[in-house]
Protein backbone atom coordinates (compact mmCIF):
# COMPACT_ATOMS: atom_id res chain seq x y z
CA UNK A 1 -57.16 16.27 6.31
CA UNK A 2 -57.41 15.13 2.82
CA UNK A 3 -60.80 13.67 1.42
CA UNK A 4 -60.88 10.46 0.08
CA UNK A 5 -62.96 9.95 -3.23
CA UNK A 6 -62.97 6.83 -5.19
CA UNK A 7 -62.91 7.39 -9.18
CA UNK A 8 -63.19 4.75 -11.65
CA UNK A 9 -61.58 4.85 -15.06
CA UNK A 10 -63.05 2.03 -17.67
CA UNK A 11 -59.75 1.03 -19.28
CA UNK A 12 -55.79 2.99 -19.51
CA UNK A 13 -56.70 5.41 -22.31
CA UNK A 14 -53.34 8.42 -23.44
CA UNK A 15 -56.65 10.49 -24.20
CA UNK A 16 -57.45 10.50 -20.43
CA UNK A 17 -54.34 12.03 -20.02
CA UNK A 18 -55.68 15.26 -18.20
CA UNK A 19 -56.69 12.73 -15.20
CA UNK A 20 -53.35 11.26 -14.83
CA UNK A 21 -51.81 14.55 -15.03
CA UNK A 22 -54.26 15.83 -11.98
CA UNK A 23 -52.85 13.19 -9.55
CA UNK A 24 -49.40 13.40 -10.77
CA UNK A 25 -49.32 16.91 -10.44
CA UNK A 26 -50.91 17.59 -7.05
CA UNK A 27 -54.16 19.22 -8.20
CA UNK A 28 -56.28 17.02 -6.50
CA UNK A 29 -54.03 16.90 -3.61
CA UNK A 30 -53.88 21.02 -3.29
CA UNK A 31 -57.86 20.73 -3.26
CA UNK A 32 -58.29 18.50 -0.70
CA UNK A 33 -59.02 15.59 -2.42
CA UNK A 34 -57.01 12.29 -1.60
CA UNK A 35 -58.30 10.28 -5.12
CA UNK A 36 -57.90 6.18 -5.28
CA UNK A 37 -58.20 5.71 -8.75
CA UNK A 38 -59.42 2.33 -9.60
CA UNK A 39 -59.90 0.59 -13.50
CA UNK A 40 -62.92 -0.72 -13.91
CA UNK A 41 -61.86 -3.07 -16.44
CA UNK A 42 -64.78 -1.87 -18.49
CA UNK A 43 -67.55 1.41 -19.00
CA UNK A 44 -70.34 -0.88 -18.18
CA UNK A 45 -68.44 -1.73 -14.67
CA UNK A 46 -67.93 1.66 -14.40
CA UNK A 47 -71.15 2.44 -14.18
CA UNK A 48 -72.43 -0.73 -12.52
CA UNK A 49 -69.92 -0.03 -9.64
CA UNK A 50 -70.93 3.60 -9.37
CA UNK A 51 -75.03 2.51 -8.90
CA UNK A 52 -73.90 0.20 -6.12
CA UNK A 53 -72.01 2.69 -4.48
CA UNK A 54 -68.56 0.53 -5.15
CA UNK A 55 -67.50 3.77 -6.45
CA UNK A 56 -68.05 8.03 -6.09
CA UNK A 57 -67.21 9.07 -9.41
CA UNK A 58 -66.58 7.76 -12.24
CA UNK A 59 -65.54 9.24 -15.77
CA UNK A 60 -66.60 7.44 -19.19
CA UNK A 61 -68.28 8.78 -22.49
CA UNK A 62 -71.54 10.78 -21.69
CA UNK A 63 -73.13 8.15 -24.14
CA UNK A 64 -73.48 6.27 -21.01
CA UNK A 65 -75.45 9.18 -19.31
CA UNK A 66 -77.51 9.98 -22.68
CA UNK A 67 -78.08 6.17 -23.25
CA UNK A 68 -79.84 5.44 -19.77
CA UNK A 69 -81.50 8.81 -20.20
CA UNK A 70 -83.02 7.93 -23.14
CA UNK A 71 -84.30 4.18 -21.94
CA UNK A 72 -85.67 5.85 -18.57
CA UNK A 73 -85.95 9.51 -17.64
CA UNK A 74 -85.88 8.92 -13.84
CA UNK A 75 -82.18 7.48 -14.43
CA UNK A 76 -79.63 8.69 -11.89
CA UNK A 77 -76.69 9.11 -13.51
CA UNK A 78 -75.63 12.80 -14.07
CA UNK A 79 -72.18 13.92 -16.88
CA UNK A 80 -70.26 17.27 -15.73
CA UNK A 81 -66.42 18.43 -16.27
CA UNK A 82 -66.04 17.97 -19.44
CA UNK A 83 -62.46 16.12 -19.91
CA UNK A 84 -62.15 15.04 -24.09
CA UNK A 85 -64.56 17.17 -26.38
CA UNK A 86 -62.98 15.78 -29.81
CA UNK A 87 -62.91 12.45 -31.04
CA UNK A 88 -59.49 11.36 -30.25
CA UNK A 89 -60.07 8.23 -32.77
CA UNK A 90 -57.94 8.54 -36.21
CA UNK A 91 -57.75 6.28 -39.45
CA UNK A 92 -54.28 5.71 -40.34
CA UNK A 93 -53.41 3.72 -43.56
CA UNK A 94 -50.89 1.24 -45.00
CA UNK A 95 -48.95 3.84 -46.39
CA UNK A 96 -49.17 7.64 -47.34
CA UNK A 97 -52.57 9.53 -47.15
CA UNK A 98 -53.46 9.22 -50.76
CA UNK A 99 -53.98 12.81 -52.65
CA UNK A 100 -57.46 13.63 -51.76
CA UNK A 101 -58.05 10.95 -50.14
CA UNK A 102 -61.91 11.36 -48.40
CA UNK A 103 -64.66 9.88 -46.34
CA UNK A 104 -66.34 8.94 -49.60
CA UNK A 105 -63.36 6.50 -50.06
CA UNK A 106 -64.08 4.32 -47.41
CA UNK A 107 -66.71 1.74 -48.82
CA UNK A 108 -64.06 0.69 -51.42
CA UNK A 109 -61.26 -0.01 -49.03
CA UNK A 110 -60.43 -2.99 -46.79
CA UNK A 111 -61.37 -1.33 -43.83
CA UNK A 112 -61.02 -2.42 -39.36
CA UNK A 113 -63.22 -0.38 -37.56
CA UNK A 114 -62.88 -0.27 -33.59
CA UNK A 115 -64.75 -3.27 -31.80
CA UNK A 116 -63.08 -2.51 -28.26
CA UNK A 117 -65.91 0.38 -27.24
CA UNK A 118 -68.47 1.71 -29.59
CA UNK A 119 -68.90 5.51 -29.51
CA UNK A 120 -65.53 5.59 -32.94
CA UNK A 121 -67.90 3.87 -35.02
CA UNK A 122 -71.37 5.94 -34.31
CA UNK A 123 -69.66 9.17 -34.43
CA UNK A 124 -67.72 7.84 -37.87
CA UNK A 125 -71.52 6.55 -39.25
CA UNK A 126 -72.85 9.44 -38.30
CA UNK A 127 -70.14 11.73 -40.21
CA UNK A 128 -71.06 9.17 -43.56
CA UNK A 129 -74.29 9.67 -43.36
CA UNK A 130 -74.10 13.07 -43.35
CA UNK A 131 -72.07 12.75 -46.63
CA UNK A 132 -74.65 10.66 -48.40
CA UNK A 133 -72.71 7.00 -47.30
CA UNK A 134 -74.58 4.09 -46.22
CA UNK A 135 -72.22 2.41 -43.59
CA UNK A 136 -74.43 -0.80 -43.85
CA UNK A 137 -73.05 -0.74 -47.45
CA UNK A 138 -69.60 -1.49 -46.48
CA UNK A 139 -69.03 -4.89 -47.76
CA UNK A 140 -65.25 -5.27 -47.19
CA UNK A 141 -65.72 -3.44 -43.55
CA UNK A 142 -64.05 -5.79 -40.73
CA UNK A 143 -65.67 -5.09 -37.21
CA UNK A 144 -64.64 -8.16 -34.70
CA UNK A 145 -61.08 -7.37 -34.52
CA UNK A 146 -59.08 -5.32 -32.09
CA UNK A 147 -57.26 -2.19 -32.57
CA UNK A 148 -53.98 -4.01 -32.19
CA UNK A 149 -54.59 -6.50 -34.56
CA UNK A 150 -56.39 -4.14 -37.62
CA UNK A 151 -52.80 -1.61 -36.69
CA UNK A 152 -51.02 -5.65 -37.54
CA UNK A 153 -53.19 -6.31 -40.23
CA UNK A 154 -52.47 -2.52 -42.01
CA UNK A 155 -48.83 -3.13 -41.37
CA UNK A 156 -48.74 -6.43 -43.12
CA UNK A 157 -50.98 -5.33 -46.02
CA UNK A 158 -54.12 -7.10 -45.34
CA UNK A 159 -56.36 -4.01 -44.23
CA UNK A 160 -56.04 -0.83 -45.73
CA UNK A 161 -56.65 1.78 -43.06
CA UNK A 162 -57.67 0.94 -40.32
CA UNK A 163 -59.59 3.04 -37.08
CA UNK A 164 -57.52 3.15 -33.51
CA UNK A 165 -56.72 5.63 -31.10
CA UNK A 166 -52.95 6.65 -29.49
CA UNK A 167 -50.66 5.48 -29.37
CA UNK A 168 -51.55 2.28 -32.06
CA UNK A 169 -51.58 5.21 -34.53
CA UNK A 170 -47.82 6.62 -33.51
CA UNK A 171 -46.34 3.29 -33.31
CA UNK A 172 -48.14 2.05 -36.47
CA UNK A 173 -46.70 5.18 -38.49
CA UNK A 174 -43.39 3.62 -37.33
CA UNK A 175 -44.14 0.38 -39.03
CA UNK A 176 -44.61 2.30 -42.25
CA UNK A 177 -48.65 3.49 -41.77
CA UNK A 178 -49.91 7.35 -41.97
CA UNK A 179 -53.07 8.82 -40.74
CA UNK A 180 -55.05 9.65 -43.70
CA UNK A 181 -58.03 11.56 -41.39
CA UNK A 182 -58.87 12.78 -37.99
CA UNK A 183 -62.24 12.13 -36.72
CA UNK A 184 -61.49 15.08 -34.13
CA UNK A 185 -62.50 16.94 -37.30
CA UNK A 186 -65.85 16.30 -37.18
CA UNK A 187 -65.87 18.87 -34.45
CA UNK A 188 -66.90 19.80 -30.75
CA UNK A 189 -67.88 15.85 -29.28
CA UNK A 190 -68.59 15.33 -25.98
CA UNK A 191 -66.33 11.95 -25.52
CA UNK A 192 -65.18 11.76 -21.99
CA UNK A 193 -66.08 13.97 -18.93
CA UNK A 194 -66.73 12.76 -15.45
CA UNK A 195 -70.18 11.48 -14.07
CA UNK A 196 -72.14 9.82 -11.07
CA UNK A 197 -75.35 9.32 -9.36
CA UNK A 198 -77.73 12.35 -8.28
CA UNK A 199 -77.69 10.89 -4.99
CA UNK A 200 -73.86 11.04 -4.85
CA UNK A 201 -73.94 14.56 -6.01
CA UNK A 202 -76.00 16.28 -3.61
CA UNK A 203 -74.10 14.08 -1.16
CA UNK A 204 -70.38 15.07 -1.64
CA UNK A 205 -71.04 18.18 -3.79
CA UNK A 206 -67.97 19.79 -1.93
CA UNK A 207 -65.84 16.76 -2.63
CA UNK A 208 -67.16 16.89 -6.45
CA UNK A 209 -66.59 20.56 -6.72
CA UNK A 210 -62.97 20.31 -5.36
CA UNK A 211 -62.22 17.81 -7.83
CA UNK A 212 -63.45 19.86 -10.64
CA UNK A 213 -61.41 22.86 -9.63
CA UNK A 214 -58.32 20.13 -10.05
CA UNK A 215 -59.24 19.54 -13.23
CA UNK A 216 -59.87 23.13 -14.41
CA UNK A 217 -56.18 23.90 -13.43
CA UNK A 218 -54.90 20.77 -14.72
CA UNK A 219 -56.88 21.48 -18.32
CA UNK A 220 -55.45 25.13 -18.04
CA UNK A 221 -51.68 23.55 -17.66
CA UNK A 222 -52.59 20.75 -20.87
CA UNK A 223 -53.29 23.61 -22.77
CA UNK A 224 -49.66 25.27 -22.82
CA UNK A 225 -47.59 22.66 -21.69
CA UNK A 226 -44.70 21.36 -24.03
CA UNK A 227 -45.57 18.07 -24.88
CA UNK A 228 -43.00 16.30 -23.35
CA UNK A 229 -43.62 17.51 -20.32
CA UNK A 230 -47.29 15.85 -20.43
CA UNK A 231 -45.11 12.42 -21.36
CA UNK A 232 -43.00 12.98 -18.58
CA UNK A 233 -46.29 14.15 -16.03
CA UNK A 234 -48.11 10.99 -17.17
CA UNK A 235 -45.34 8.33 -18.27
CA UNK A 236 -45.39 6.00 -14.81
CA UNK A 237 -48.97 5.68 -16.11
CA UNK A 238 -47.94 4.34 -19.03
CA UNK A 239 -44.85 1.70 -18.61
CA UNK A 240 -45.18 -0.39 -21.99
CA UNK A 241 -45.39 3.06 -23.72
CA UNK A 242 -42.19 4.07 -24.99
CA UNK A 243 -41.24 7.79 -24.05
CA UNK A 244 -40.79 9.09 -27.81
CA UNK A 245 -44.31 7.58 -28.71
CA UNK A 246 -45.93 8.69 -25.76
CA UNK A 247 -45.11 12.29 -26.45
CA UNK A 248 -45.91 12.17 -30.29
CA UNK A 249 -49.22 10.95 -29.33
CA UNK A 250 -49.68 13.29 -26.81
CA UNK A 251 -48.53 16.44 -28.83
CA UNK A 252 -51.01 14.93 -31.80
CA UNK A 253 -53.76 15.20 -29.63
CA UNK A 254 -52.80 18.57 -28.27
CA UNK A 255 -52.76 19.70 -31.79
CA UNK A 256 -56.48 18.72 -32.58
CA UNK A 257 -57.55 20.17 -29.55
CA UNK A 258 -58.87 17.50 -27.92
CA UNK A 259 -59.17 19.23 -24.55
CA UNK A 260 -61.15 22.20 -23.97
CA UNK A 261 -58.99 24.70 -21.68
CA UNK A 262 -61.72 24.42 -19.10
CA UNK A 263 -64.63 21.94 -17.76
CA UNK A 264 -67.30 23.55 -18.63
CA UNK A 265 -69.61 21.31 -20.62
CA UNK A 266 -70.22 22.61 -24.66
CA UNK A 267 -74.31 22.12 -25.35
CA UNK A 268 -72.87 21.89 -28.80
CA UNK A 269 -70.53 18.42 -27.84
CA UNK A 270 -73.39 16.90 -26.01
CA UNK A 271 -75.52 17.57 -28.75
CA UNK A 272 -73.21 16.02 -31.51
CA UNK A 273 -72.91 13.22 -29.83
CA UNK A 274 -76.48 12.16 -29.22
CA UNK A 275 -77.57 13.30 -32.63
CA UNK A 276 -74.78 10.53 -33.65
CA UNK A 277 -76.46 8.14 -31.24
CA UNK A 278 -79.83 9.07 -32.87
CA UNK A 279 -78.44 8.84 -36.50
CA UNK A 280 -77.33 4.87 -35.71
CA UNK A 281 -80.50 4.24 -33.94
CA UNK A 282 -78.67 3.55 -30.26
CA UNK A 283 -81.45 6.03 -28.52
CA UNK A 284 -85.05 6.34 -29.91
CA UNK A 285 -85.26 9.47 -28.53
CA UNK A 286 -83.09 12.56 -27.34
CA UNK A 287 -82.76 13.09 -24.04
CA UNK A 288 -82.49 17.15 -23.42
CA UNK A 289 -78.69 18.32 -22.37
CA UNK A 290 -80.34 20.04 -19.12
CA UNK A 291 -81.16 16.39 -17.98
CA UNK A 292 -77.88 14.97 -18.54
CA UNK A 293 -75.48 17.13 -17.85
CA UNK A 294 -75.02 19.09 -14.66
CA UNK A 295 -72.99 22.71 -15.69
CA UNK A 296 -74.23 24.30 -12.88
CA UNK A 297 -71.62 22.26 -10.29
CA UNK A 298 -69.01 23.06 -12.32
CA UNK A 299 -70.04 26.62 -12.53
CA UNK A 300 -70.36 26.52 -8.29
CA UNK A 301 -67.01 25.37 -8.46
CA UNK A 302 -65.36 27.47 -10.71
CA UNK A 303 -67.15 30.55 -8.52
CA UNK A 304 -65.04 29.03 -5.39
């Protein structure tokens, strides 16, 4: 008889797709695993629901993970299965990407960053920083707005470019906007995997482990798949989407490899990510991979 396991997602993302596609596809189901997925509305509920016991699992940035590491060692919360290990954030423009067009550029431009979560904008300070950029110096910078409305306002000529995620950046290319860079670039980033207490771990470690195997096959189908078939897999997920959009975003991400063809949890993500947190001052300190991540479930599962 199936297992029930409740997961939490923070908010409907098209970069989540490889979760969507394990329901809709019978993974979980063919491990055992009867999933209610539930949105949390938000990470922070995410989490808050997982420490109450609201929730089993739950799957968010590992920021989360590395940020209560860093406050207090003896946190509970545990990343493994790594989902989304490139940033799956873009900057499209009001226009074509100007020739040679580069990071350096930014500081001169009317430009929205992301205000909905905040991991776009630490990864993107970190990247300037790294050039020589101050982000602080930024005086025409807007910060407070949506994604929606900065993809309105670089439609209608009042931003610039403008930083969103899919599918804003396919249906503002529509409207007449390209994307002038890629912040999947940057590299390996650990941006979304799954995570939940210690105590829930050693608890359901079966459960866990089944759902990981779900998501290894699921990853391994992602990784060939046409396109369109993802859209199709993952489209009653998203109903306001329409189908030609949903599959250009989709085949975008596929093309930056934002999915890593298994769960198994890069040192070199985790690390690029909490060196970003680091370079913004979000941690003080840097929690070691080894006590945030758990690879050795996924590696137990992966043995099954």
């Amino acid at each position: 008889m199936p297992t029930t396991v409740v997961l939490n997602e923070p908010f409907r993302a098209v970069f989540y797709a490889p979760f969507y596609a394990a329901i809709a596809r019978g993974d979980m189901a063919r491990e055992g695993i009867a999933l209610r997925l539930e949105t949390a509305g938000d990470p922070a509920r995410a989490a808050a629901n997982l420490l109450s016991g609201e929730a089993d699992l739950a799957w968010s940035g590992p920021m989360r993970v590395i940020r209560e590491r860093a406050a207090d060692p003896r946190s509970p919360l545990r990343s493994f299965c790594a989902v989304v290990m490139r940033d799956p954030f873009l900057l499209v423009g009001r226009g074509p990407r100007p020739a040679g067009f580069r990071l350096q550029d930014l500081p001169g431009l009317r430009f929205g960053t992301v205000s909905e979560v905040p991991t776009p904008w630490w990864c993107l300070q970190d990247d300037l920083r790294r050039l020589g950029i101050d982000p602080a110096a930024m005086p025409r910078r807007v910060g407070d707005r949506s994604m929606a409305e900065n993809a309105a306002a670089v439609a209608d000529g009042a931003l610039d470019v403008a930083q969103m995620f899919e599918p804003h950046a396919t249906l503002l290319e529509a409207r007449g906007g390209a994307v002038w860079h890629a912040q999947a670039d940057r590299g390996p980033t650990a941006y979304t995997s799954l995570y939940s207490t210690e105590t829930n771990i050693a608890a359901r470690r079966a459960e866990f482990e089944a759902v990981i195997r779900a998501m290894a096959a699921t990853l391994a189908w992602i990784a060939a798949a046409p396109p369109a078939e993802i859209a199709a897999t993952i489209a009653p997920w998203f109903p306001d989407v329409p189908p030609e959009a949903l599959r250009a975003s989709l085949a975008r991400y596929q093309g930056l490899g934002l999915w890593p063809p298994t769960p198994r949890f890069p040192r070199e993500a985790f690390e690029r990510l909490r060196d970003a947190m680091l370079s913004c001052g979000v941690i003080a300190s840097a929690p070691a991979y080894d006590l945030c991540v758990d690879d050795a479930l996924v590696e137990e599962a992966l043995a099954r």
